[in-house]
PDB file of N, CA and C in Angstrom:
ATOM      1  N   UNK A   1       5.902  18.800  39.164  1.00  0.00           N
ATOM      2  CA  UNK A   1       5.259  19.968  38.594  1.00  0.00           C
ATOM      3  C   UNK A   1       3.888  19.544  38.074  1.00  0.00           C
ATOM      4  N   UNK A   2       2.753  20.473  38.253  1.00  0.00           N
ATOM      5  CA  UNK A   2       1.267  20.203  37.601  1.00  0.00           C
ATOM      6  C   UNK A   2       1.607  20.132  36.565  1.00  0.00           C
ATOM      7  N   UNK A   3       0.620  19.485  35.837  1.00  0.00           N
ATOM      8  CA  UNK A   3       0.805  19.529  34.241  1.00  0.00           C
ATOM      9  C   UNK A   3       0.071  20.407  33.445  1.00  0.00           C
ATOM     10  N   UNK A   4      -0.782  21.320  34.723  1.00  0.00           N
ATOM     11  CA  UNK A   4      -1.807  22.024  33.909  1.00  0.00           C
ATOM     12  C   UNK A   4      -0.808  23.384  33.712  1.00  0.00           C
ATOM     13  N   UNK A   5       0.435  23.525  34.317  1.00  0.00           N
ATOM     14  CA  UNK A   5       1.852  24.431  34.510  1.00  0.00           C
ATOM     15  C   UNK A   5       3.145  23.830  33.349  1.00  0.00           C
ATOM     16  N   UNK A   6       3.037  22.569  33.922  1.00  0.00           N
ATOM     17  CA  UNK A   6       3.831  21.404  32.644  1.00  0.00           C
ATOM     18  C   UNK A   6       3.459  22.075  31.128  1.00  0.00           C
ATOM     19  N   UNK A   7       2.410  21.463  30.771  1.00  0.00           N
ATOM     20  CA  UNK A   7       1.630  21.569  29.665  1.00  0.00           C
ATOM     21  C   UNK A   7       2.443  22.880  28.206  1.00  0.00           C
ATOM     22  N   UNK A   8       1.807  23.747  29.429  1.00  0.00           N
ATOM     23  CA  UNK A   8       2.177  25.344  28.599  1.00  0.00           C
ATOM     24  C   UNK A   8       3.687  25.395  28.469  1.00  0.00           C
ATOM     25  N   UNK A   9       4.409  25.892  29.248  1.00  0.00           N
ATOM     26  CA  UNK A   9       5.955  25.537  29.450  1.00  0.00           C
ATOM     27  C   UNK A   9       6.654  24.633  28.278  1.00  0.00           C
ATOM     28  N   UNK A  10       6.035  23.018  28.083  1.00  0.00           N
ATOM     29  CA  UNK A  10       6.442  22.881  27.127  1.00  0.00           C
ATOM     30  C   UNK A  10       6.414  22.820  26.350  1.00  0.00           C
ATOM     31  N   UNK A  11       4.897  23.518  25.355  1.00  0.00           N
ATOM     32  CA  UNK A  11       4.291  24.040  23.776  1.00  0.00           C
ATOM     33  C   UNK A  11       5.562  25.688  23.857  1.00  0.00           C
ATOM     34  N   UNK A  12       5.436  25.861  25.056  1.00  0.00           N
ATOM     35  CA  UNK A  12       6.838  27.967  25.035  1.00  0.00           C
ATOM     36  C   UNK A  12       7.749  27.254  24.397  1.00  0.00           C
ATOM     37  N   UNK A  13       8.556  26.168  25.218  1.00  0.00           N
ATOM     38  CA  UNK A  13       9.843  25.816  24.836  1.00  0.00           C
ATOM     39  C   UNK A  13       9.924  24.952  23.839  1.00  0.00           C
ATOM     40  N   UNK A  14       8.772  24.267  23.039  1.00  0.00           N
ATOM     41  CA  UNK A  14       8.941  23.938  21.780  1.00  0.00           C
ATOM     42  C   UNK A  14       8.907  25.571  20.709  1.00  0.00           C
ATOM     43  N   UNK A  15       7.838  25.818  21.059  1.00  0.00           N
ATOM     44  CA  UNK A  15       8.003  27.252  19.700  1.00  0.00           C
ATOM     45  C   UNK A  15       9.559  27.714  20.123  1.00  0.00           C
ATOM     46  N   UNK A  16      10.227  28.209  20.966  1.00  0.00           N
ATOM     47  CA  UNK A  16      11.135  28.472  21.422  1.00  0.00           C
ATOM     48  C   UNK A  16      12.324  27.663  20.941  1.00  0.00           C
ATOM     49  N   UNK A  17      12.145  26.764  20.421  1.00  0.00           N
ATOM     50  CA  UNK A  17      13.955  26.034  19.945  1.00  0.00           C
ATOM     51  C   UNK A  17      13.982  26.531  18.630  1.00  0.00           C
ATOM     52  N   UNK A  18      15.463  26.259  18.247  1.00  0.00           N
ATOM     53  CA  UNK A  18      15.682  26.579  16.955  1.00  0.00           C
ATOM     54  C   UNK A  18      15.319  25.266  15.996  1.00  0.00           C
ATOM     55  N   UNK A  19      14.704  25.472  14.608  1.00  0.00           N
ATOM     56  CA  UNK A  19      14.399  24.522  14.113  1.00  0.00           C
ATOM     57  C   UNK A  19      16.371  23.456  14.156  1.00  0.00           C
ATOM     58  N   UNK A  20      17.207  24.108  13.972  1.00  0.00           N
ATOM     59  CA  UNK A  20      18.241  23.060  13.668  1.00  0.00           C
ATOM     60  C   UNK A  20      18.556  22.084  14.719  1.00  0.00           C
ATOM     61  N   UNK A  21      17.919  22.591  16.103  1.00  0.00           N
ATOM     62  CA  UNK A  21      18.073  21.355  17.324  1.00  0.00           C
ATOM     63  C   UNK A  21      16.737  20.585  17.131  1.00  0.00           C
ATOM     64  N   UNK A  22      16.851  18.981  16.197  1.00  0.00           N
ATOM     65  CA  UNK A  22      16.163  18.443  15.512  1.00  0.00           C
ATOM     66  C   UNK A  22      15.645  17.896  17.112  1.00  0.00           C
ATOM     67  N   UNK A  23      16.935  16.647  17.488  1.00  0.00           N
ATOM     68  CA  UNK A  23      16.954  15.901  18.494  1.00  0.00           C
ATOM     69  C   UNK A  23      16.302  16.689  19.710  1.00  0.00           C
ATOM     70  N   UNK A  24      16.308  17.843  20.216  1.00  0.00           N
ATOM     71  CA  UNK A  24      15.581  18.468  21.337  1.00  0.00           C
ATOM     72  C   UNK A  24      14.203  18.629  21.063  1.00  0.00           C
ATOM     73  N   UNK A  25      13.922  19.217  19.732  1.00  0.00           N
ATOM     74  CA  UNK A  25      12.464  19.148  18.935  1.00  0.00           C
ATOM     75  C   UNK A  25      11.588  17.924  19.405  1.00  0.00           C
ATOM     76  N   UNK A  26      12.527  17.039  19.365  1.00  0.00           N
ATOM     77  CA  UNK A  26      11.667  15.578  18.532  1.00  0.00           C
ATOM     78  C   UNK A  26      11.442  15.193  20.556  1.00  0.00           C
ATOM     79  N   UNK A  27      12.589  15.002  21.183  1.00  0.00           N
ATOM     80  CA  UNK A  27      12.657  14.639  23.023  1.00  0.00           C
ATOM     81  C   UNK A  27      11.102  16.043  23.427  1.00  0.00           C
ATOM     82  N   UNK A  28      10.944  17.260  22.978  1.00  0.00           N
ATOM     83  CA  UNK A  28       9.935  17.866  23.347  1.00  0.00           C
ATOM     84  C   UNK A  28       8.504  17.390  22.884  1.00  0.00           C
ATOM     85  N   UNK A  29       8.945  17.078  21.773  1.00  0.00           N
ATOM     86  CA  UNK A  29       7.332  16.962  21.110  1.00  0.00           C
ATOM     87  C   UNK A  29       7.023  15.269  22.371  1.00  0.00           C
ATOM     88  N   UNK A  30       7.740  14.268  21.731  1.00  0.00           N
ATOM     89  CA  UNK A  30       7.853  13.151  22.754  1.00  0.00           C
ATOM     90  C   UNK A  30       7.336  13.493  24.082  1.00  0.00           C
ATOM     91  N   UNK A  31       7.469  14.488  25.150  1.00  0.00           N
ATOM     92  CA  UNK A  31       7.146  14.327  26.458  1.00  0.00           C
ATOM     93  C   UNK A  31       5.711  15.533  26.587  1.00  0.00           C
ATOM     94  N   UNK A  32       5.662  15.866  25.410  1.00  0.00           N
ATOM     95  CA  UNK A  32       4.131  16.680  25.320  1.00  0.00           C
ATOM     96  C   UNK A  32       3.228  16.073  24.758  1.00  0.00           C
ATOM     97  N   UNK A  33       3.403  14.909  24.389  1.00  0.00           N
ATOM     98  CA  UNK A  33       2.657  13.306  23.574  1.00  0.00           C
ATOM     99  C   UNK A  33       2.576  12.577  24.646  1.00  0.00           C
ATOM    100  N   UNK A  34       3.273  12.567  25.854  1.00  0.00           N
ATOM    101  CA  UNK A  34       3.308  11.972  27.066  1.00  0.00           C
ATOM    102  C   UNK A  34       2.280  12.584  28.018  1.00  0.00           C
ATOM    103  N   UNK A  35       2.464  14.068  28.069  1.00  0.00           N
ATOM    104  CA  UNK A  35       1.586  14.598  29.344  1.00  0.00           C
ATOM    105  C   UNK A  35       0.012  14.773  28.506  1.00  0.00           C
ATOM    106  N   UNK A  36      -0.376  14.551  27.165  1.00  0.00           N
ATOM    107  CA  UNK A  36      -1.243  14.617  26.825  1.00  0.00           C
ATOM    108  C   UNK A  36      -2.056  13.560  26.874  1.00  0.00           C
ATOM    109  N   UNK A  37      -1.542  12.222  26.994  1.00  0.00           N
ATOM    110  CA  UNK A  37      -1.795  11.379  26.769  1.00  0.00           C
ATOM    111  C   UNK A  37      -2.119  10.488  28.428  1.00  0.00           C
ATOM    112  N   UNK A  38      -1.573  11.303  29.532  1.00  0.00           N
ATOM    113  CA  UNK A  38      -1.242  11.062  30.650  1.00  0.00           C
ATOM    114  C   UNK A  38      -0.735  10.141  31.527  1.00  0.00           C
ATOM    115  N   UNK A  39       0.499  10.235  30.927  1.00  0.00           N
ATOM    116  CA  UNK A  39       1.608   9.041  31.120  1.00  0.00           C
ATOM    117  C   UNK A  39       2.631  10.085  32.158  1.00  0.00           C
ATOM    118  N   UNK A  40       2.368  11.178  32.350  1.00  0.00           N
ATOM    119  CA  UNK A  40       3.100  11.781  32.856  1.00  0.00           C
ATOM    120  C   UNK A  40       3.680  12.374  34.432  1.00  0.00           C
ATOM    121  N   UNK A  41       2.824  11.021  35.085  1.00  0.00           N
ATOM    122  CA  UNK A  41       2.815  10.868  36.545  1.00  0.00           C
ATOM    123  C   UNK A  41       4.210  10.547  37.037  1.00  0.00           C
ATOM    124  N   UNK A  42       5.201  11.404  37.414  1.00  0.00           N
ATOM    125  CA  UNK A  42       6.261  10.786  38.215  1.00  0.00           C
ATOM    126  C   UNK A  42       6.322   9.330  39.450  1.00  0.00           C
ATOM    127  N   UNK A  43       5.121   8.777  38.995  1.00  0.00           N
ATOM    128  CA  UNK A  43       4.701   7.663  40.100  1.00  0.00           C
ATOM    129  C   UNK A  43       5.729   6.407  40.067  1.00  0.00           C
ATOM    130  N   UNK A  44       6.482   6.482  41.877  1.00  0.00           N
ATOM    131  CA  UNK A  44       7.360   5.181  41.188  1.00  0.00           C
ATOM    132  C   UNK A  44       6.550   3.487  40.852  1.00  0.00           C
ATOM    133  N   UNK A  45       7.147   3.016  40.908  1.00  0.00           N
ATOM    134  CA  UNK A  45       6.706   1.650  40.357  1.00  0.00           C
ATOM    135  C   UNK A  45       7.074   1.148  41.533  1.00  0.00           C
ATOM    136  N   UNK A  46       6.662   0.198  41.863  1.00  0.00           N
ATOM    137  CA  UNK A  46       6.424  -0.604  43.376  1.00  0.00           C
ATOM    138  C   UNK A  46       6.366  -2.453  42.833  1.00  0.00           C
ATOM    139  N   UNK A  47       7.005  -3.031  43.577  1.00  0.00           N
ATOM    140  CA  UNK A  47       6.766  -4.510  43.305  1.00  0.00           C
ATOM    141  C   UNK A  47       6.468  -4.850  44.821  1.00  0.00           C
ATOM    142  N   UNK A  48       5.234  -5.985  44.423  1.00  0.00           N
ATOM    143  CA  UNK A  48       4.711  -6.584  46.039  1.00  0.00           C
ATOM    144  C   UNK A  48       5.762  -7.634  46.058  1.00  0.00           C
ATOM    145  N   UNK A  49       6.375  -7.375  46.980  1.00  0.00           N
ATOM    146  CA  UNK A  49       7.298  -8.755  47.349  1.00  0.00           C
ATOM    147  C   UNK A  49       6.483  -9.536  48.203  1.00  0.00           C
ATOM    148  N   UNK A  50       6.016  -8.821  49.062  1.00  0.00           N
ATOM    149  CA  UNK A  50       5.270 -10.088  49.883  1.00  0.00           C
ATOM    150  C   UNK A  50       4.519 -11.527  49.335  1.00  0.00           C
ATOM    151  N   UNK A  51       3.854 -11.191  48.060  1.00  0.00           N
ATOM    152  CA  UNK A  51       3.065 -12.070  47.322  1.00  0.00           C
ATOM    153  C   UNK A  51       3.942 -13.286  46.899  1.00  0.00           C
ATOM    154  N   UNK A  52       3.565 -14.695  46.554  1.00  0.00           N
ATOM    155  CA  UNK A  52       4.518 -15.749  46.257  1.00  0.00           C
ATOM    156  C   UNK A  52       4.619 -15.926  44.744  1.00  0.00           C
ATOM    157  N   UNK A  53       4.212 -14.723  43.679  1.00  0.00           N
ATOM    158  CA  UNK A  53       3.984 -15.178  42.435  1.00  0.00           C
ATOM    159  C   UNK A  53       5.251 -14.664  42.235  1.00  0.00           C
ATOM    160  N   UNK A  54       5.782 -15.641  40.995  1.00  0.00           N
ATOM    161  CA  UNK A  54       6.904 -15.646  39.938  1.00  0.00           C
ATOM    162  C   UNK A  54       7.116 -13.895  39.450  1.00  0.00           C
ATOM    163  N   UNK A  55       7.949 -13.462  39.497  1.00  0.00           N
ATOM    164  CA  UNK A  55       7.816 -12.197  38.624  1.00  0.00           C
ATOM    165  C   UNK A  55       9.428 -12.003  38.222  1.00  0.00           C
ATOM    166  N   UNK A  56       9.239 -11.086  37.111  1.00  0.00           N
ATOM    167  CA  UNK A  56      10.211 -11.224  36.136  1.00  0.00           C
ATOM    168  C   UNK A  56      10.727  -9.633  36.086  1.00  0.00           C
ATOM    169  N   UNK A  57      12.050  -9.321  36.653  1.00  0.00           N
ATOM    170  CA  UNK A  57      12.541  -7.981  36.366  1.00  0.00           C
ATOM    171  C   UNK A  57      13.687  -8.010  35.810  1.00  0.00           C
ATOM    172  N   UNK A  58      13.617  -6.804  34.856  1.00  0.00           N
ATOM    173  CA  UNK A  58      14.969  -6.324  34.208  1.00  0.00           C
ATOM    174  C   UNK A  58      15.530  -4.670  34.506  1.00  0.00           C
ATOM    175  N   UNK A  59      16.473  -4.895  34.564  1.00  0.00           N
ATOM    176  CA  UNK A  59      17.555  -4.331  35.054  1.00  0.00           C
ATOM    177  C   UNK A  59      18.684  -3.830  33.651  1.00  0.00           C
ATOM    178  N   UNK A  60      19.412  -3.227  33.191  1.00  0.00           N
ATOM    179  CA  UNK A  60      20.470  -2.667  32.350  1.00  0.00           C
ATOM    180  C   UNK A  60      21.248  -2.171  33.350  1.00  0.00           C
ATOM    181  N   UNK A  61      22.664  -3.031  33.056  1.00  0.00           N
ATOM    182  CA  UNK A  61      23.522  -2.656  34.151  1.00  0.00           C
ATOM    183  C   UNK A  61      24.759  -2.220  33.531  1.00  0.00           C
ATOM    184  N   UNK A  62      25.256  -1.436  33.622  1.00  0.00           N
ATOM    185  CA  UNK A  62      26.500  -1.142  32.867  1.00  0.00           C
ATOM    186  C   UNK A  62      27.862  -1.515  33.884  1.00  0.00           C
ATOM    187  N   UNK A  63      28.938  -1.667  33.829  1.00  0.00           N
ATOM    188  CA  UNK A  63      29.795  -2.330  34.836  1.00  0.00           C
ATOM    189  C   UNK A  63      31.268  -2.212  33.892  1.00  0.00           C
ATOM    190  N   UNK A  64      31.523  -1.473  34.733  1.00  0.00           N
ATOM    191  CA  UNK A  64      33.285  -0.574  34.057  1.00  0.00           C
ATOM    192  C   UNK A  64      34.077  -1.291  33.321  1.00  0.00           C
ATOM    193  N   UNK A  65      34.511  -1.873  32.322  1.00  0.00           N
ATOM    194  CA  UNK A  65      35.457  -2.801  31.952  1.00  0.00           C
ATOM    195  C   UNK A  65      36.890  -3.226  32.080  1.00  0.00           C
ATOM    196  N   UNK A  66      37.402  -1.567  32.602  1.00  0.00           N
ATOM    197  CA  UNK A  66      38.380  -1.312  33.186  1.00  0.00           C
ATOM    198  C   UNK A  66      38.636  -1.849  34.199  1.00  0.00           C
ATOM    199  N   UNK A  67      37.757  -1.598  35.193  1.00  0.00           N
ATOM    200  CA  UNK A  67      37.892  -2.372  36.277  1.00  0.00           C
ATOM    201  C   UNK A  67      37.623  -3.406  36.754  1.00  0.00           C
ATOM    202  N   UNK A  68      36.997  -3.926  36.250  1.00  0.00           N
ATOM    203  CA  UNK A  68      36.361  -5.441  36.180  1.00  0.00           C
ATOM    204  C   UNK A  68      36.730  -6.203  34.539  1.00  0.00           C
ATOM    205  N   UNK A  69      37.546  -6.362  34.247  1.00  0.00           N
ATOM    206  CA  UNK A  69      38.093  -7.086  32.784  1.00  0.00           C
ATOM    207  C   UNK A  69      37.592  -8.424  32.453  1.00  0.00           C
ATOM    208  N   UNK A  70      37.396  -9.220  33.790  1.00  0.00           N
ATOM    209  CA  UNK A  70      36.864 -10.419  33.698  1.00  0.00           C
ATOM    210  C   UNK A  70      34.777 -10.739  33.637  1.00  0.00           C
ATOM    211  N   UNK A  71      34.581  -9.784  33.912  1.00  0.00           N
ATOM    212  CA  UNK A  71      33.574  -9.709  33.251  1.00  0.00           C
ATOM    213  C   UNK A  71      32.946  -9.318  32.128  1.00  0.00           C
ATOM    214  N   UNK A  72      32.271 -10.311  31.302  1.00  0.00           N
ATOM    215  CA  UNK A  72      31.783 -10.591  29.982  1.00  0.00           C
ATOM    216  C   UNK A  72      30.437  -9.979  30.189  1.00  0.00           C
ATOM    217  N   UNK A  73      29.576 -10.339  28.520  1.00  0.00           N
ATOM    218  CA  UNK A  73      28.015 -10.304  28.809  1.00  0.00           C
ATOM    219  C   UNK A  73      27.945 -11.672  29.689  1.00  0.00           C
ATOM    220  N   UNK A  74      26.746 -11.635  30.036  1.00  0.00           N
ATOM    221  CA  UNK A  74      26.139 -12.707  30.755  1.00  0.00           C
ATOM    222  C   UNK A  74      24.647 -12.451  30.692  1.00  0.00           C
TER     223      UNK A  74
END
């Protein structure tokens, strides 16, 4: 979505919540601090593999415990 469409939409749906949905308040104001700021490019992120430099990724993996019991942190 444009953001010049973005933008408005989400100043409506902030005036639009009830003050007691704090947590939706606070996630709106947050992503209208984002498109203002213009962080708000759905652009994925790309790593050059081809290149031979060292690089360092993280990952959060969650992994069922149920089904896998023998796995710990690591």
């Amino acid at each position: 979505m444009e953001d010049n469409k973005y933008l408005p939409e989400l100043m409506a749906e902030k005036d639009s919540l009830d003050p007691s949905f704090i947590h939706a308040t606070r996630l709106v104001t947050a992503e209208i601090t984002k498109i203002e700021a213009g962080e708000g490019s759905d652009e994925e992120k790309f790593v050059d593999v081809v290149s031979n430099k060292n690089m360092k990724l993280a990952q959060k993996v969650l992994i069922p415990v149920k089904q896998f019991p023998k796995v710990r942190n690591f």
